[in-house]
Protein backbone atom coordinates (compact mmCIF):
# COMPACT_ATOMS: atom_id res chain seq x y z
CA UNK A 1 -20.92 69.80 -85.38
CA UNK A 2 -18.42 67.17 -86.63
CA UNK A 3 -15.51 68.50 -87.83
CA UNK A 4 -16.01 67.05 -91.39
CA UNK A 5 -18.81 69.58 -91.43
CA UNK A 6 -16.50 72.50 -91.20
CA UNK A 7 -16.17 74.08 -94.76
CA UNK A 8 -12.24 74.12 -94.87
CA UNK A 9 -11.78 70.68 -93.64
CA UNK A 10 -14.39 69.16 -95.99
CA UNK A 11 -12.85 70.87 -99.03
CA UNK A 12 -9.29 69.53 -98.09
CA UNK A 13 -11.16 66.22 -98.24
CA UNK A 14 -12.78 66.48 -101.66
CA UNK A 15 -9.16 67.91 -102.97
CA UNK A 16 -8.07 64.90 -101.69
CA UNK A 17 -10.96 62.45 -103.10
CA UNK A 18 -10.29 64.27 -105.96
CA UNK A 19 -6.85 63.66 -107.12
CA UNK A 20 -7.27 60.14 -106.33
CA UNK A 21 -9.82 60.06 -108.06
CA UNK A 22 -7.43 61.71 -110.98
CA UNK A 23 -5.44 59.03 -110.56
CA UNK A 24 -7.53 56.22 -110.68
CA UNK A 25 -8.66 57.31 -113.80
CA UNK A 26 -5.52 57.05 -115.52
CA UNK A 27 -4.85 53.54 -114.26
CA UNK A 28 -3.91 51.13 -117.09
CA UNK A 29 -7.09 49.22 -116.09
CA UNK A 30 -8.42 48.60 -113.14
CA UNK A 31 -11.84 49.57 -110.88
CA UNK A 32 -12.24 53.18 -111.78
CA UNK A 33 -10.46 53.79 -114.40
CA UNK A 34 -11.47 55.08 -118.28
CA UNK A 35 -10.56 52.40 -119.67
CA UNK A 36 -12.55 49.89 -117.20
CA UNK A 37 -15.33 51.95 -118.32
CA UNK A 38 -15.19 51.51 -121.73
CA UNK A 39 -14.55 48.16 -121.57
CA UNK A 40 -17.98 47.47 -120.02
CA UNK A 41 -20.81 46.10 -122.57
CA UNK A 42 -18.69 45.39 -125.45
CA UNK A 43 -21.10 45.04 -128.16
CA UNK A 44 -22.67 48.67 -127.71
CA UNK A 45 -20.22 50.84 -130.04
CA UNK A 46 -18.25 54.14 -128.80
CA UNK A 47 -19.15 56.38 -131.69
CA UNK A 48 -18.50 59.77 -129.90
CA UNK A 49 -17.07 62.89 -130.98
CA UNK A 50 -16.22 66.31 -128.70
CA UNK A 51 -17.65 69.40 -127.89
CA UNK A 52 -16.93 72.51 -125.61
CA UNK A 53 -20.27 74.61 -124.90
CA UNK A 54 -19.81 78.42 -123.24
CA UNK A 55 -21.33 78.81 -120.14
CA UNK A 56 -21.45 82.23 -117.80
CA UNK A 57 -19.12 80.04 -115.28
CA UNK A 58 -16.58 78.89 -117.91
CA UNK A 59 -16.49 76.52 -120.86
CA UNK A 60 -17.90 73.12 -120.11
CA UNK A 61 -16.94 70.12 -121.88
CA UNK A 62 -18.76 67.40 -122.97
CA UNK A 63 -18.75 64.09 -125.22
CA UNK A 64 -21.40 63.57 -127.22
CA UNK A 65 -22.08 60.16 -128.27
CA UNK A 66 -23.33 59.19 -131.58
CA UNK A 67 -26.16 57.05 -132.61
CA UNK A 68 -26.33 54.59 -135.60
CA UNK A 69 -29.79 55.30 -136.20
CA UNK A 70 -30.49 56.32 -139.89
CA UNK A 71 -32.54 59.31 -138.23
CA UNK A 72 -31.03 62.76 -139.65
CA UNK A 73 -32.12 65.00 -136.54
CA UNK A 74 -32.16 62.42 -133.35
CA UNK A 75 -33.54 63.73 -130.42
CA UNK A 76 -30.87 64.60 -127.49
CA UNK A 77 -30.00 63.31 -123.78
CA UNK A 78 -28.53 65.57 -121.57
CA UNK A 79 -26.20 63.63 -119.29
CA UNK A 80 -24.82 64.99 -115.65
CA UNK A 81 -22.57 62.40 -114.16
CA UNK A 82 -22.46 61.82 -110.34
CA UNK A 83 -19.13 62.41 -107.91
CA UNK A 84 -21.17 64.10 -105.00
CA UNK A 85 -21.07 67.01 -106.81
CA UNK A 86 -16.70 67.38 -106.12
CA UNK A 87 -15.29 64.65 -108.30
CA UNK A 88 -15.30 64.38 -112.55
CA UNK A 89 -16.73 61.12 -112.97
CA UNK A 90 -17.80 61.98 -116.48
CA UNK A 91 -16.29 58.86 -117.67
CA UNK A 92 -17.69 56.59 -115.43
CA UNK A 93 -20.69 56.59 -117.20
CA UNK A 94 -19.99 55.97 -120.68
CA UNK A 95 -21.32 52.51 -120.01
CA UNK A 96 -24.59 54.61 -119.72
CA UNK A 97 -24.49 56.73 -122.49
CA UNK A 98 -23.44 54.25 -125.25
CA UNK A 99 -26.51 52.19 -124.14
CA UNK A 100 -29.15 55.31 -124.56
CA UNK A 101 -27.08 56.02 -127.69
CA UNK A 102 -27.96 52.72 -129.19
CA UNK A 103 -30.94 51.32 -127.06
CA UNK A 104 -33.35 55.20 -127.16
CA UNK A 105 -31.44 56.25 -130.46
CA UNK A 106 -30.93 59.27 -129.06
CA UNK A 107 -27.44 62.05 -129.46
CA UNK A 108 -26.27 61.80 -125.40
CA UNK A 109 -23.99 64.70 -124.18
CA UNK A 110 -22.07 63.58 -121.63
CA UNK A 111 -21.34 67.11 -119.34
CA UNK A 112 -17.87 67.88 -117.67
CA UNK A 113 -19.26 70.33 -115.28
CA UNK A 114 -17.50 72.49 -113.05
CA UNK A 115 -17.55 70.74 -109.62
CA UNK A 116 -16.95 72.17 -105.76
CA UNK A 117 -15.21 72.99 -103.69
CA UNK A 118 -13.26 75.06 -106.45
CA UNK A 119 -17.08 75.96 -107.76
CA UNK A 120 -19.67 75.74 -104.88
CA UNK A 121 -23.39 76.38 -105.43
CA UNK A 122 -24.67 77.76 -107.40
CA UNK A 123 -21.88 77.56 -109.73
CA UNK A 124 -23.23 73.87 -111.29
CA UNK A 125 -26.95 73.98 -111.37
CA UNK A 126 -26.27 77.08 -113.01
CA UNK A 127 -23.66 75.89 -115.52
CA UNK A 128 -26.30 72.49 -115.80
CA UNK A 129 -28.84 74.85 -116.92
CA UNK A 130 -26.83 77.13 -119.65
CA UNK A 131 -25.72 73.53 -121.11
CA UNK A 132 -29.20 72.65 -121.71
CA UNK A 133 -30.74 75.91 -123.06
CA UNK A 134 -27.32 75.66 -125.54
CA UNK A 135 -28.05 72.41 -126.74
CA UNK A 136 -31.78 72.70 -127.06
CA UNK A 137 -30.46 76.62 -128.63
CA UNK A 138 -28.12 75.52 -131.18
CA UNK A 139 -29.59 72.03 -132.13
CA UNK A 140 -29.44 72.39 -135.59
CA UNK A 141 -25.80 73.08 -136.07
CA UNK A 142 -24.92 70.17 -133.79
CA UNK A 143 -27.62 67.87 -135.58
CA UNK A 144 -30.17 66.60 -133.37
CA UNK A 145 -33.26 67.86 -132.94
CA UNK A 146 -33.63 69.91 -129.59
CA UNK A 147 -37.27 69.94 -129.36
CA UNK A 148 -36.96 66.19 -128.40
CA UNK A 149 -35.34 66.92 -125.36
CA UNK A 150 -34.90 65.03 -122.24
CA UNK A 151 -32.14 65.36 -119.12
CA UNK A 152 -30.77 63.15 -116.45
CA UNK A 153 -28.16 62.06 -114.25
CA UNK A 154 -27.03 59.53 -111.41
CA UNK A 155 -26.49 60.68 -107.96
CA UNK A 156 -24.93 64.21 -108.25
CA UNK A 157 -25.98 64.20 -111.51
CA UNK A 158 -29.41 63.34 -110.91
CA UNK A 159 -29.87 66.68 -108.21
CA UNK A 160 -28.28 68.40 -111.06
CA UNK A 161 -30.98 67.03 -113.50
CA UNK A 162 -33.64 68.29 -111.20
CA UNK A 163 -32.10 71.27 -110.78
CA UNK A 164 -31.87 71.73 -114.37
CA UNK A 165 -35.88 70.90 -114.90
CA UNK A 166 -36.77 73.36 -111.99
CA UNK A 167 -34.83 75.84 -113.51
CA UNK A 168 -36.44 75.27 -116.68
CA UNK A 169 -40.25 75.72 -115.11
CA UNK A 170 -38.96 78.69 -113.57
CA UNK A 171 -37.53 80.49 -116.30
CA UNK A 172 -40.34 79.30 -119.19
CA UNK A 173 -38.12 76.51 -120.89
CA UNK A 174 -36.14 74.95 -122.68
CA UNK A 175 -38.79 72.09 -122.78
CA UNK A 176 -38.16 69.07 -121.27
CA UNK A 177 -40.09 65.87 -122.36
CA UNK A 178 -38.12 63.89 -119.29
CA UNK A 179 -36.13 64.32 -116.27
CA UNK A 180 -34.53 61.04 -115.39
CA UNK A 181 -33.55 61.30 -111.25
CA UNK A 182 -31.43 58.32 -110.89
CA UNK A 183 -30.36 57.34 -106.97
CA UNK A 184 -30.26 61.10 -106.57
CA UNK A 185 -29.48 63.61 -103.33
CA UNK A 186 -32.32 65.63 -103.31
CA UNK A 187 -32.04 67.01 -99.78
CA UNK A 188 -28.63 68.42 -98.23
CA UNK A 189 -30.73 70.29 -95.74
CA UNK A 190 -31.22 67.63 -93.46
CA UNK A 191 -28.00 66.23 -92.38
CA UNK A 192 -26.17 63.49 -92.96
CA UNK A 193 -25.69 62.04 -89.49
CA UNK A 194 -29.95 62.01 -89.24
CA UNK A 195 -30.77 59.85 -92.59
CA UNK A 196 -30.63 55.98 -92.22
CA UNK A 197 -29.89 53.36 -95.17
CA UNK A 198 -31.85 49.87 -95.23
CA UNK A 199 -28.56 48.53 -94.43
CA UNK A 200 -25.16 49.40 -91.40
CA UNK A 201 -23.10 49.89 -93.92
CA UNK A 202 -24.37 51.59 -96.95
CA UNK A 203 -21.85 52.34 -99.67
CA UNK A 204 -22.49 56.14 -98.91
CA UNK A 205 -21.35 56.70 -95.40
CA UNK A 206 -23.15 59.71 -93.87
CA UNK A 207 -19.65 61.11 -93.24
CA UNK A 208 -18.97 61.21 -97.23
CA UNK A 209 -21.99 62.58 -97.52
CA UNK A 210 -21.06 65.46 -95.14
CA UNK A 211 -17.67 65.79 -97.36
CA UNK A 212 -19.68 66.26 -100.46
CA UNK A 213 -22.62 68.34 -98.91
CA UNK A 214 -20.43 70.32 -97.08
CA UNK A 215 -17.70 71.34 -99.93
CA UNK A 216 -20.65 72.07 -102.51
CA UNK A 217 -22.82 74.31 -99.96
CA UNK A 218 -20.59 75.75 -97.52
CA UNK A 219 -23.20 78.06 -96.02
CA UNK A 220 -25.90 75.71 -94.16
CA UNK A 221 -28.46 78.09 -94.81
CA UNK A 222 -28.59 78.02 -98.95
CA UNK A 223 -29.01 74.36 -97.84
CA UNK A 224 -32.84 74.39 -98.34
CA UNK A 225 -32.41 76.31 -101.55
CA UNK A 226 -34.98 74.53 -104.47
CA UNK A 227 -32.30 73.68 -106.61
CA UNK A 228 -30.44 71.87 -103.97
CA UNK A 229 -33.10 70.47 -102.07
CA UNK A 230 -36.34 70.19 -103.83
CA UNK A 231 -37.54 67.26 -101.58
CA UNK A 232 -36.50 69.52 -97.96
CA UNK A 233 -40.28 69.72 -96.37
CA UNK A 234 -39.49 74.01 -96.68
CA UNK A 235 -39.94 73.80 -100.60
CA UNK A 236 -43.78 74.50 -101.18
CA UNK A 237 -43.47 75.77 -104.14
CA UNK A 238 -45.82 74.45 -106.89
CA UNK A 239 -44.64 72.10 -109.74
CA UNK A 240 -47.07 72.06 -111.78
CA UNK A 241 -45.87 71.97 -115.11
CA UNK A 242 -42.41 70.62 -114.45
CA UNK A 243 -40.52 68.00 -116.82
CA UNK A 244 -41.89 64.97 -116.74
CA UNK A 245 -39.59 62.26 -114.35
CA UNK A 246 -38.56 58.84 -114.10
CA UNK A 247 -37.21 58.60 -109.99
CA UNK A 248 -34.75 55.88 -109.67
CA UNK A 249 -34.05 54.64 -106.22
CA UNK A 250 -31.94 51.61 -104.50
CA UNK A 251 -33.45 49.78 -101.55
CA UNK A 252 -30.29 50.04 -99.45
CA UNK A 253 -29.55 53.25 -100.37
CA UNK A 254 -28.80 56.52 -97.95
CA UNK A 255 -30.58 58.80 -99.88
CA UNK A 256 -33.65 56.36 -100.87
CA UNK A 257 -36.23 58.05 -98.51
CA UNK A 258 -35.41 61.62 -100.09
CA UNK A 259 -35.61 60.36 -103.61
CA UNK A 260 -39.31 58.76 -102.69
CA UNK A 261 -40.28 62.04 -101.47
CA UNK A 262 -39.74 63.74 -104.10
CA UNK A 263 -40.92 61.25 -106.40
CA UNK A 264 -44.16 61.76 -104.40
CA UNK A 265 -44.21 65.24 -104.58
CA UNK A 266 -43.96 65.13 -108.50
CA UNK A 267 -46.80 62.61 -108.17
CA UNK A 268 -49.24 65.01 -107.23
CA UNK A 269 -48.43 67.37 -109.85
CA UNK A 270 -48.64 64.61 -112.33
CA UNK A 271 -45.15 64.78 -113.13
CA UNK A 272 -44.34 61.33 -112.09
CA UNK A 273 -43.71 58.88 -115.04
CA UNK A 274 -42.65 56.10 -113.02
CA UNK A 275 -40.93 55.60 -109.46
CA UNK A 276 -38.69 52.17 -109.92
CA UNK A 277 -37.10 51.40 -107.13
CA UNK A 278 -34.26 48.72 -107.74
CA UNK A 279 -34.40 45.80 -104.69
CA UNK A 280 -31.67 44.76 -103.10
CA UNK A 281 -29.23 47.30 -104.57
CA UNK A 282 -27.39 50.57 -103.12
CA UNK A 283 -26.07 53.61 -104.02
CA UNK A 284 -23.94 53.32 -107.31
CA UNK A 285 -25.15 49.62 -108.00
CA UNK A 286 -24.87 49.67 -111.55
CA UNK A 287 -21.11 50.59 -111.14
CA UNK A 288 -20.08 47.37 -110.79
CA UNK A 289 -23.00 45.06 -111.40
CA UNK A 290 -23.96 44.40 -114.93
CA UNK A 291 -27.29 42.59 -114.49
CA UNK A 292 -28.61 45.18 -113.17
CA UNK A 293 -27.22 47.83 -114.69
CA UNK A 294 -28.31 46.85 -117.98
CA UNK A 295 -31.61 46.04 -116.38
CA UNK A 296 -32.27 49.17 -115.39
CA UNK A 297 -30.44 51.24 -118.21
CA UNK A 298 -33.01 49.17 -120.58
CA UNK A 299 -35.41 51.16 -118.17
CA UNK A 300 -34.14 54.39 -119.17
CA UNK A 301 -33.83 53.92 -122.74
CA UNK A 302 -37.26 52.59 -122.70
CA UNK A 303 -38.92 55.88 -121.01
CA UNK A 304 -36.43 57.80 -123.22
CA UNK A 305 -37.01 56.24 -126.44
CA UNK A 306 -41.17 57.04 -125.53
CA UNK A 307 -40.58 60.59 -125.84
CA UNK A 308 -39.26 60.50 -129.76
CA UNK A 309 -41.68 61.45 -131.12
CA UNK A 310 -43.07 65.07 -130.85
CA UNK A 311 -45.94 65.29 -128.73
CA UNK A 312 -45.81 61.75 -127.44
């Protein structure tokens, strides 16, 4: 066992990735900061206004971000961003969320959910989950219309998606008319050191993957839990009847192989909407690259936008 995998040495390491991470943020300008973010795609507008939702584990905050649509009621996006489930990226993807907002007309709430090693699993599928039965709950006072409902995230954010969606099968609803899984871990049970990118140096090393898989799931057992790693060959469980999904997966990617397997599991189900898998790009792509970020955000708005109407 490398000592990265050791519980107290991996959450001294997110701590760390953490407040740099803090600081970054606050950065003038600059890679990684807010303002870099909204900078990006100029001509989408930031029409966005606040909102704290109650949650078992403590309040969660969120940004919701407004369409200009004319529609009184527009359906909703749940949004979890990624981090490796121990950093706050939440602003990283407004680029994201400003393009569903105007591209699928839809409301998008952007979650600030509570993130290890300070809240381990099950603390944030759990706090995921409340989030979405609230704002499918009390979609009326917030004005959109919570029977148009879809979910999704990138990398973190996408496991918490699924999470979210299997919790939702399990416990009869809310309903979900799309889970969108993009570049997402889907199994922490098999170690980092044993999956292999397309590429020698992917921009997710397998030991930052033991930082973040270690500081969210301390105990290697609850590794193969459902809601942490629905593609691990020991979940048989049946899915029929989960939320529709769009899987989005990069060619060089370390976590590309788990993110096709579950995309094939959801396949025989018929839960598979599409599997896109974006060539010649890794983990985080659409961070930096705008091609294909809007390529593949026009992607996503496209499968969102499909399920506006009820029924469709």
């Amino acid at each position: 066992m490398s000592l990265l995998a050791r519980p107290s040495v991996a959450a001294l390491a997110a701590k760390t990735m953490q407040r740099l991470t803090l600081l970054a943020s606050r950065r003038p300008s600059g890679p990684g900061s807010d303002a870099a973010s909204h900078a990006r795609f100029p001509e989408l507008p930031r029409t966005v206004r606040s909102l704290t939702i109650p949650t078992a584990v403590g309040p969660a905050r969120a940004t919701v971000y407004l369409p200009a649509a004319t529609d009184p009621a527009p359906p909703v996006h749940v949004n979890f961003h990624g981090g490796g489930y121990v950093m706050s990226l939440t602003e990283l993807d407004d680029p994201l969320c400003r393009f569903l907002a105007a591209e699928a007309e839809v409301a998008v709430v952007n979650v600030d959910y509570v993130v290890a090693p300070q809240h381990p699993f099950p603390a944030p599928p759990h706090q995921a989950y409340e989030v979405v039965r609230w704002v499918a709950e009390h979609a009326a006072e917030q004005g959109w219309d919570g029977t148009r409902l879809t979910v999704g995230g990138q990398s973190a954010g996408g496991g918490l998606a699924a999470a979210v969606a299997r919790q939702a099968l399990a416990g009869g609803g809310p309903s979900i008319a799309l889970q969108v899984l993009h570049y997402p871990p889907l199994d922490l049970a098999t170690s980092a050191g044993d999956k292999r990118a397309a590429v020698a140096k992917p921009l997710l090393r397998p030991w930052m993957a033991e930082v973040f898989d270690t500081a969210y799931v301390p105990e290697p057992k609850e590794r193969t839990d459902p809601l942490v790693s629905p593609a691990h060959p020991s979940d048989t469980a049946d899915l029929t009847g989960i939320a529709p999904a769009l899987v989005i997966t990069a060619e060089y990617d370390l976590l590309r192989a788990e993110g096709e397997r579950y995309a094939s599991r959801l396949g025989a189900v018929g839960a598979l909407v599409e599997h896109h898998e974006v060539a010649g790009a890794d983990h985080g792509y659409d961070g930096k690259d705008d091609v294909r970020a809007r390529e593949v955000y026009a992607l996503i708005a496209r499968h969102v936008r499909g399920v506006r109407e009820p029924g469709a």
